[in-house]
C-alpha atoms as a PDB file:
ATOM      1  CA  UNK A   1       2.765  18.105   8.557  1.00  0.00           C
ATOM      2  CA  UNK A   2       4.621  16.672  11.808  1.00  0.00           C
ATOM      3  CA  UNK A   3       4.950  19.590  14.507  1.00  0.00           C
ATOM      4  CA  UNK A   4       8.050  20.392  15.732  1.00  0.00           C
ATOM      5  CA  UNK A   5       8.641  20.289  19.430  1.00  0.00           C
ATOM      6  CA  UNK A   6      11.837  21.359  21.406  1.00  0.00           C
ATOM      7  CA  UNK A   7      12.540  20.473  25.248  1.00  0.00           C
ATOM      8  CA  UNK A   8      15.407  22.094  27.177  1.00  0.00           C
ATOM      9  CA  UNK A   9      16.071  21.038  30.855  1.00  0.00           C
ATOM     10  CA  UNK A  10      16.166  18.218  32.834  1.00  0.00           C
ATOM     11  CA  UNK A  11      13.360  16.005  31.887  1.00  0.00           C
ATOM     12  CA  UNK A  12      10.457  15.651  34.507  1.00  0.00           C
ATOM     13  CA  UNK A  13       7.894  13.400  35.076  1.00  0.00           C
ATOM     14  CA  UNK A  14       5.032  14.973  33.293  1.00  0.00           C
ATOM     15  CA  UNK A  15       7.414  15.442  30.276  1.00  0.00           C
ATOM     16  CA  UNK A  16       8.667  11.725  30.418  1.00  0.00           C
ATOM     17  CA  UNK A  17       5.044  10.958  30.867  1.00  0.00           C
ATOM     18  CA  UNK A  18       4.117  13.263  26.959  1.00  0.00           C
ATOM     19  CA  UNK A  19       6.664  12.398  24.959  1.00  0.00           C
ATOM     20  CA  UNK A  20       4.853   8.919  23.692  1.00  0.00           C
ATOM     21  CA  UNK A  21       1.574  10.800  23.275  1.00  0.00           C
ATOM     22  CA  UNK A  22       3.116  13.949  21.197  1.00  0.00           C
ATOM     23  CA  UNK A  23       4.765  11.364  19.188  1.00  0.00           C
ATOM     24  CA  UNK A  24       1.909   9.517  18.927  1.00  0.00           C
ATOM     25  CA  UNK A  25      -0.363  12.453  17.358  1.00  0.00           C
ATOM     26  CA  UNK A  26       2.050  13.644  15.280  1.00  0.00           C
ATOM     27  CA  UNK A  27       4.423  15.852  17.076  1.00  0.00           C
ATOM     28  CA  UNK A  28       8.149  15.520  16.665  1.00  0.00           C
ATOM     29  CA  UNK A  29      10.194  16.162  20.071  1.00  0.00           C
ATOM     30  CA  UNK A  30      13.901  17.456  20.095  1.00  0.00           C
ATOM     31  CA  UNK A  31      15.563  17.233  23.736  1.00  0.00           C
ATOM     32  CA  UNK A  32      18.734  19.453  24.974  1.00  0.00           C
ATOM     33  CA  UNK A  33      19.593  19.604  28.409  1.00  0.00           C
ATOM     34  CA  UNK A  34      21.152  22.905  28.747  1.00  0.00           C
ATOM     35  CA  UNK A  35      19.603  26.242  27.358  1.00  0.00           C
ATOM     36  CA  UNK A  36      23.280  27.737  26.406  1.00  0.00           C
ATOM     37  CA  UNK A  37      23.875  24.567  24.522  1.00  0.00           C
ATOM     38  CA  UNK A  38      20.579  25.340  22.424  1.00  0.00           C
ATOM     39  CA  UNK A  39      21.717  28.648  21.500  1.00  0.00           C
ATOM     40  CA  UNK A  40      23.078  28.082  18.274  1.00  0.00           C
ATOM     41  CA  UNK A  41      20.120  25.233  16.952  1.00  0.00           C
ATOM     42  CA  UNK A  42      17.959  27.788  17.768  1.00  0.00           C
ATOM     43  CA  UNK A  43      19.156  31.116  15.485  1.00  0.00           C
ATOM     44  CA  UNK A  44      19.351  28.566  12.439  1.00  0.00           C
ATOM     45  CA  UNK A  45      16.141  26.249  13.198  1.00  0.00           C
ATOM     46  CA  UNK A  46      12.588  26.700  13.186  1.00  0.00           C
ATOM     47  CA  UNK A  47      10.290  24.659  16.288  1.00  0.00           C
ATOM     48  CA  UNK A  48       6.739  25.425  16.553  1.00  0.00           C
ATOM     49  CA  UNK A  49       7.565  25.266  20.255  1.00  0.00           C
ATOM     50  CA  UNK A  50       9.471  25.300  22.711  1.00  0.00           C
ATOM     51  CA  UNK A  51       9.427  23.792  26.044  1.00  0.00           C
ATOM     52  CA  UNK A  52      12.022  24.901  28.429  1.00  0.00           C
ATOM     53  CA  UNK A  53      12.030  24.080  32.395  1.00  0.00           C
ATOM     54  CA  UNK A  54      13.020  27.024  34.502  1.00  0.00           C
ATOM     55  CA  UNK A  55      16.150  27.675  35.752  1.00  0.00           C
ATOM     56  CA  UNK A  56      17.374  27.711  32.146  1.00  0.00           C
ATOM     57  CA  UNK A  57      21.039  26.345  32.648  1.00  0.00           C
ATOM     58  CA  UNK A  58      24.031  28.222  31.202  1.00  0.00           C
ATOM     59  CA  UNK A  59      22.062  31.536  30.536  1.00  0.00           C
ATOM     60  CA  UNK A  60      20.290  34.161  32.373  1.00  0.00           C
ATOM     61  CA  UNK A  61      16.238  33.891  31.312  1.00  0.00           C
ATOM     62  CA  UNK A  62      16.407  37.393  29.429  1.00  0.00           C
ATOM     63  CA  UNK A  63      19.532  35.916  27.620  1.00  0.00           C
ATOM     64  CA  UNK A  64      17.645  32.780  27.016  1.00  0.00           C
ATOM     65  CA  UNK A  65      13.749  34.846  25.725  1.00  0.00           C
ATOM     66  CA  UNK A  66      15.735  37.371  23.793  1.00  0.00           C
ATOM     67  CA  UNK A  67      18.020  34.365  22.092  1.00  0.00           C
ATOM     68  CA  UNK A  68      14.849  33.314  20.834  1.00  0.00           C
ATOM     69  CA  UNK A  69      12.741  36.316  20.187  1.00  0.00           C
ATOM     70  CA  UNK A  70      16.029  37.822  18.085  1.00  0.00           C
ATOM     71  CA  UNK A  71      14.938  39.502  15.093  1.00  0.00           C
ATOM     72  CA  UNK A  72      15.829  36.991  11.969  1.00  0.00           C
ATOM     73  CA  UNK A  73      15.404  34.101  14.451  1.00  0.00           C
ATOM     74  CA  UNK A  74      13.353  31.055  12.862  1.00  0.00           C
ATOM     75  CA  UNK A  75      11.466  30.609  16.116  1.00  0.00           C
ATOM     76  CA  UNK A  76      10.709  34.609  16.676  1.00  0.00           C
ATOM     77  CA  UNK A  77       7.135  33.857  16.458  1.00  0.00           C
ATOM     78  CA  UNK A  78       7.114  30.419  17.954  1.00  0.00           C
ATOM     79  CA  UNK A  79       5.277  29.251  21.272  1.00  0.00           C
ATOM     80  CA  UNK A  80       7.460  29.461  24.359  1.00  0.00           C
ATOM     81  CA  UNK A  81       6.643  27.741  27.324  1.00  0.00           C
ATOM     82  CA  UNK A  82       7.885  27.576  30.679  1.00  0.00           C
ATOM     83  CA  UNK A  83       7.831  25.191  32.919  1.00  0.00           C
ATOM     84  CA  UNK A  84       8.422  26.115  36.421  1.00  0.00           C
ATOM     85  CA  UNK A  85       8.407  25.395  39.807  1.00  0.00           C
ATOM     86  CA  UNK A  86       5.618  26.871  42.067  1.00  0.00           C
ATOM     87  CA  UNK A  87       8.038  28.988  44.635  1.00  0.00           C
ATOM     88  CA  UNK A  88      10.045  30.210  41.388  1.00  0.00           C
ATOM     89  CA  UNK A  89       6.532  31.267  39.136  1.00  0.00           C
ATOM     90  CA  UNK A  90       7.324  34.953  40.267  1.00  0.00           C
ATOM     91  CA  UNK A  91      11.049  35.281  38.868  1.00  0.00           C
ATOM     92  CA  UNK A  92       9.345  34.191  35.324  1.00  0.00           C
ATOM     93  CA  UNK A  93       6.222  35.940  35.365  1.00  0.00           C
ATOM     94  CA  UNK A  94       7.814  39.381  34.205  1.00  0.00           C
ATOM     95  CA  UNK A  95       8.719  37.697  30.777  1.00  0.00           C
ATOM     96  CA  UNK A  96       4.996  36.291  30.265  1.00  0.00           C
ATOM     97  CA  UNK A  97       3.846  38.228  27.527  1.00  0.00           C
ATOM     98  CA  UNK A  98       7.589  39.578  26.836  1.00  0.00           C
ATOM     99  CA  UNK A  99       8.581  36.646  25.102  1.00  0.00           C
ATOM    100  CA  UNK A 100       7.356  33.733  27.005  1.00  0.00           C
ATOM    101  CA  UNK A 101       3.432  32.618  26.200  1.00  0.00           C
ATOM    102  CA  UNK A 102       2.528  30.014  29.044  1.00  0.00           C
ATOM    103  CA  UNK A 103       3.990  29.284  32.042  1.00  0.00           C
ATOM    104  CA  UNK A 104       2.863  26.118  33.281  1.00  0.00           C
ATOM    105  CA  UNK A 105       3.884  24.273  37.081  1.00  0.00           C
ATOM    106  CA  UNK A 106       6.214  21.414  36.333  1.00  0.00           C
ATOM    107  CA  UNK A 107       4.493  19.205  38.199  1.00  0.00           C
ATOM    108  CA  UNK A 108       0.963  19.664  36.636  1.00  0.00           C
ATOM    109  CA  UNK A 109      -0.621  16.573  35.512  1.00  0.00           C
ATOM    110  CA  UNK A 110       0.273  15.281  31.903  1.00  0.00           C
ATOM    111  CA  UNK A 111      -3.462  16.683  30.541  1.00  0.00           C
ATOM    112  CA  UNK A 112      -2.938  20.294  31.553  1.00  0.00           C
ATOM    113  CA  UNK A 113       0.171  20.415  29.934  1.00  0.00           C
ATOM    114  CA  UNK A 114      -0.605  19.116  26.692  1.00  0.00           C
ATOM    115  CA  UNK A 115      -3.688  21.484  26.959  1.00  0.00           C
ATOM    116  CA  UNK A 116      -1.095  23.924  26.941  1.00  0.00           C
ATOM    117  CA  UNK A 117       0.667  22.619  24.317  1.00  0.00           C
ATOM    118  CA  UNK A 118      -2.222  22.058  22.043  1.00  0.00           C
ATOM    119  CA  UNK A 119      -3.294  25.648  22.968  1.00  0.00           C
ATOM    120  CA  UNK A 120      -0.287  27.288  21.532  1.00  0.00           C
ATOM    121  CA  UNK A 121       0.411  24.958  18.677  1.00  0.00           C
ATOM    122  CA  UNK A 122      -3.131  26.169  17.470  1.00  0.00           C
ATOM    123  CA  UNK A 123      -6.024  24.145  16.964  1.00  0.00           C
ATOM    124  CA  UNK A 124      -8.396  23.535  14.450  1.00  0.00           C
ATOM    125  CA  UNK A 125     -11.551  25.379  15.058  1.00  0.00           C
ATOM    126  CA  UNK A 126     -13.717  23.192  16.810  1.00  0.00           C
ATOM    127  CA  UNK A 127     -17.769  22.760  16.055  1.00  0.00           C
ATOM    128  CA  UNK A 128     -20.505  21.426  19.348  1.00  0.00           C
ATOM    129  CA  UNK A 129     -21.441  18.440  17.199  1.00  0.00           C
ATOM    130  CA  UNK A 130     -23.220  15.304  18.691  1.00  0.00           C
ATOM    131  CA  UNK A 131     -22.773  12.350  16.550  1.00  0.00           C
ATOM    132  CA  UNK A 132     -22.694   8.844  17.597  1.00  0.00           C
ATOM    133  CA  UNK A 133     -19.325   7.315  17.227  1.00  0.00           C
ATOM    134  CA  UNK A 134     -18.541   3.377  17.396  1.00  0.00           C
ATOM    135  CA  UNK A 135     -14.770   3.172  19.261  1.00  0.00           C
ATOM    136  CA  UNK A 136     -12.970  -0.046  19.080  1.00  0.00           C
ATOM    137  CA  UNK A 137      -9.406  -1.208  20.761  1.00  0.00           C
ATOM    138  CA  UNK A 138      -7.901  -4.287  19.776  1.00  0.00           C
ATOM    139  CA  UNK A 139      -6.195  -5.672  22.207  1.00  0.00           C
ATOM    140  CA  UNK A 140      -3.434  -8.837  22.041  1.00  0.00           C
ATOM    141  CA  UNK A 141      -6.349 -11.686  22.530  1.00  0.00           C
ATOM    142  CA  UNK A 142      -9.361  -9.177  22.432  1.00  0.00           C
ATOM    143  CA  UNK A 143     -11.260  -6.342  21.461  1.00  0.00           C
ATOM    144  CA  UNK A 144     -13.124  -3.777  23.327  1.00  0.00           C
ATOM    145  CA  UNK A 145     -16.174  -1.489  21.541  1.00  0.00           C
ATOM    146  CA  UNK A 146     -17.578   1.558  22.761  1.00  0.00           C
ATOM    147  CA  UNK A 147     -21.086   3.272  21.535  1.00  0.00           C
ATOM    148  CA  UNK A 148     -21.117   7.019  22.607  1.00  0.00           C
ATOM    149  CA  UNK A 149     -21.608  10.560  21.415  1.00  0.00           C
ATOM    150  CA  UNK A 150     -19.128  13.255  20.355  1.00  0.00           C
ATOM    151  CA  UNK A 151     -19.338  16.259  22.589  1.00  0.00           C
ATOM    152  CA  UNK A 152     -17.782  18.729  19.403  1.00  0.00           C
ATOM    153  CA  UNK A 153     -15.771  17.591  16.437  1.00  0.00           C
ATOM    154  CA  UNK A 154     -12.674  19.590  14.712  1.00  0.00           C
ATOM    155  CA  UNK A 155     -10.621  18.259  11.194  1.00  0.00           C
ATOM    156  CA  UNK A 156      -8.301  17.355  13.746  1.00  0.00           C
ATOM    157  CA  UNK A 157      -9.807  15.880  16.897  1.00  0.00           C
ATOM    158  CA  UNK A 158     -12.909  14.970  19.008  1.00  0.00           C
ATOM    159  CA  UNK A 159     -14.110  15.545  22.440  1.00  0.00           C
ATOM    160  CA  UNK A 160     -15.828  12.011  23.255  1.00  0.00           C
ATOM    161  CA  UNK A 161     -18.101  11.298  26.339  1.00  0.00           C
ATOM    162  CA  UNK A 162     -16.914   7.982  28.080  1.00  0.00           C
ATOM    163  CA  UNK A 163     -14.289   6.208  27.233  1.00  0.00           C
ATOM    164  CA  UNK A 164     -11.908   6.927  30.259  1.00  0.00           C
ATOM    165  CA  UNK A 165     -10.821   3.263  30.523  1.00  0.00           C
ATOM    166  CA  UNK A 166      -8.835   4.026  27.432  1.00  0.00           C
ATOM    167  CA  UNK A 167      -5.346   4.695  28.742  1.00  0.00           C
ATOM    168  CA  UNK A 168      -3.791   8.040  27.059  1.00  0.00           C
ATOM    169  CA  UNK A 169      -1.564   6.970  24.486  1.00  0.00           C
ATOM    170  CA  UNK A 170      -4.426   4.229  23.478  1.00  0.00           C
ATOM    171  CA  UNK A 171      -4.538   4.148  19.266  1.00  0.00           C
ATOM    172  CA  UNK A 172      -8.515   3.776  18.784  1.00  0.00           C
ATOM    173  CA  UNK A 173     -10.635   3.095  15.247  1.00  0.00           C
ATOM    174  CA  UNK A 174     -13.598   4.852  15.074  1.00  0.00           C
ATOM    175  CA  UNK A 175     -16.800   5.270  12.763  1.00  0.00           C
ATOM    176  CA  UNK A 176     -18.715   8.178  13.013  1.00  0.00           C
ATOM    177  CA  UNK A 177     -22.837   7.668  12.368  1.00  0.00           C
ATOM    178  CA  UNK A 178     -23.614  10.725  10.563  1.00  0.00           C
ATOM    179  CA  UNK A 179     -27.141  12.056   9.938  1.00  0.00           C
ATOM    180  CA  UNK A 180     -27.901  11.577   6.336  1.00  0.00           C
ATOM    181  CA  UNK A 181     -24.349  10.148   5.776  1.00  0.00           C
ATOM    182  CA  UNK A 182     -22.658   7.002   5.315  1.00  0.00           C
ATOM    183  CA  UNK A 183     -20.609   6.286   8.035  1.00  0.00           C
ATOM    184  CA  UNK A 184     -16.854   8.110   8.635  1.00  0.00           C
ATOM    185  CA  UNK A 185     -14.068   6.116  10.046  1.00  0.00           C
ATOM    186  CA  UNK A 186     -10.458   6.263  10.796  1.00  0.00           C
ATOM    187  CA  UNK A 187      -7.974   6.531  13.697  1.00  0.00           C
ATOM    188  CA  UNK A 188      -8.128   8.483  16.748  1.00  0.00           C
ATOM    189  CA  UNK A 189      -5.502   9.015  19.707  1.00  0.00           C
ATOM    190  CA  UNK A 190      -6.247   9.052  23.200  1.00  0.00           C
ATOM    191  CA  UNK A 191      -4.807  12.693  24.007  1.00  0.00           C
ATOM    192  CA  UNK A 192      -6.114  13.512  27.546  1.00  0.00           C
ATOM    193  CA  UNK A 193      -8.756  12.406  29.494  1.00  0.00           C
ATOM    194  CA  UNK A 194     -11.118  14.945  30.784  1.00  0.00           C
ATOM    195  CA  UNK A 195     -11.311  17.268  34.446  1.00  0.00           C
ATOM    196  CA  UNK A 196     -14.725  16.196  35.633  1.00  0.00           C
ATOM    197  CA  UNK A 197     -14.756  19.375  37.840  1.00  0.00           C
ATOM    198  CA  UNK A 198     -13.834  21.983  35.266  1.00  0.00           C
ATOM    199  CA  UNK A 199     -15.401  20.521  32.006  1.00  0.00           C
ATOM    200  CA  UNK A 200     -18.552  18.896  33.398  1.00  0.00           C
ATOM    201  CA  UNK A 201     -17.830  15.450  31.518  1.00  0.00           C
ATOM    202  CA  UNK A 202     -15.899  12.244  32.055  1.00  0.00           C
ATOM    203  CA  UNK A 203     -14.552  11.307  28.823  1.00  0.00           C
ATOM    204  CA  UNK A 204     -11.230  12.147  26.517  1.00  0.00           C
ATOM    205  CA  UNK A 205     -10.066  14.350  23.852  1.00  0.00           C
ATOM    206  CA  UNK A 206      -8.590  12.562  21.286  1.00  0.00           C
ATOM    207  CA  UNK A 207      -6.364  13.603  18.000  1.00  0.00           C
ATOM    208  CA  UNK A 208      -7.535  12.100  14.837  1.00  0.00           C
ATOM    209  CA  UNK A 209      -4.337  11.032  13.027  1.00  0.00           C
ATOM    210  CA  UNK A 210      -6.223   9.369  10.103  1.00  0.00           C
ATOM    211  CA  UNK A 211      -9.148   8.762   7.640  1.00  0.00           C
ATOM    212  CA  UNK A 212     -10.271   5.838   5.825  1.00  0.00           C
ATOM    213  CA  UNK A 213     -11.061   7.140   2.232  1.00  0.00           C
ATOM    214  CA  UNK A 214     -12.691  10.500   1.689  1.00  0.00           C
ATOM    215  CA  UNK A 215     -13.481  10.404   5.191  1.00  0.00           C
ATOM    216  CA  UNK A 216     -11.050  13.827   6.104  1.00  0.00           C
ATOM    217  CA  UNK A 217     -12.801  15.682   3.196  1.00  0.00           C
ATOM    218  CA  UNK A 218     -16.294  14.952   4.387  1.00  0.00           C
ATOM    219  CA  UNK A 219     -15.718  15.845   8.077  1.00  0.00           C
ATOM    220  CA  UNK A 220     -14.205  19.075   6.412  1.00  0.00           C
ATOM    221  CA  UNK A 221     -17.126  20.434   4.296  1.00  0.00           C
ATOM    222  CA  UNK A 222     -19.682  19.300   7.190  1.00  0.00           C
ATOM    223  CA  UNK A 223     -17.581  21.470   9.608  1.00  0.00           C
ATOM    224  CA  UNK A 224     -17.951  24.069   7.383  1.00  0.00           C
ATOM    225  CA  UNK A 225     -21.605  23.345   6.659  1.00  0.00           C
ATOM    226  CA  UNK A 226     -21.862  24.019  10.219  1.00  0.00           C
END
């Protein structure tokens, strides 16, 4: 089931830069560009978050958090990021954990946010699993293959060493050599590439968006073998 995403503010670069790649895995994304103008679409409609770039126009920020967090509101309990400027993070930190859950700077590179974003959208629980996976892009005229390993494996995604001259936003194929198994293949997304510094790995994260066969059943029960 498609998540669904909604924006309000003035679109920046980093989200002008998402939007393809949350479509691309799956994620439905609703844009408004005033907060007092969302008002009403949000008492009568459910998002499983919301993005909203600080100053919030039309509405004071408490106006705008308890608009959302109103008891009977569809997105109560949805995620509720911020995205702010660095001189303004202190009139918004008061509301983080009062009704807003991140606030990110809106000018952080395109994989922090959507770390963000995959952070409060929830996950599936992840397993350190090292299989060999085959990657192949086909290009207009050509095709390019990658042999690597998995770094950990979830029903939903893989963390894959290499691959950084896959753009994000890159649709992959990939077959998964599994010990004991035939192999498992499908479709993966480019997501993110990896922070060298903080993860200790040059590669990507990418979102599986689709099995050939039984594959999404097998990858389930060895996840839970695990």
């Amino acid at each position: 089931m498609a998540h669904e995403l909604l924006v309000i503010g003035t679109e920046t670069r980093v989200v002008k830069q998402m939007a393809p790649v949350l479509r691309r895995v799956g994620c439905n994304v609703h844009r408004i560009p005033r907060a007092d103008h969302a008002a009403t679409l949000l008492l009568g409609t459910r998002f499983d978050l919301i993005l909203a770039r600080y100053p919030v126009e039309g509405v004071s920020l408490e106006e705008f958090v308890s608009t959302v967090r109103a008891e009977g509101s569809p997105c109560r309990d949805s995620g509720l990021l911020m995205m702010v400027a660095a001189d303004e993070v202190g009139e918004v930190a008061h509301f983080l954990k009062r009704g807003v859950n991140r606030i990110v700077a809106d000018d952080s590179p395109c994989d922090r946010m959507l770390d963000a974003i995959a952070d409060l959208l929830g996950v599936a629980p992840r397993r350190s699993l090292r299989a060999v996976v085959q990657l192949e892009l086909w290009l207009k005229n050509e095709g390019r293959r990658l042999l690597t390993v998995t770094e950990n494996l979830s029903a939903t995604g893989m963390l894959v060493r290499g691959g950084t001259e896959f753009p994000v936003g890159s649709l992959l194929g990939f077959e998964l050599m599994l010990p004991g198994q035939q192999p498992l293949a499908g479709s993966v997304v480019v997501a993110r590439h990896t922070d060298r510094l903080r993860e200790h790995i040059d590669g990507f994260g990418g979102r599986i968006i689709s099995f050939s066969g039984d594959g999404q059943d097998r990858l389930r029960s060895l996840l839970a073998a695990g």
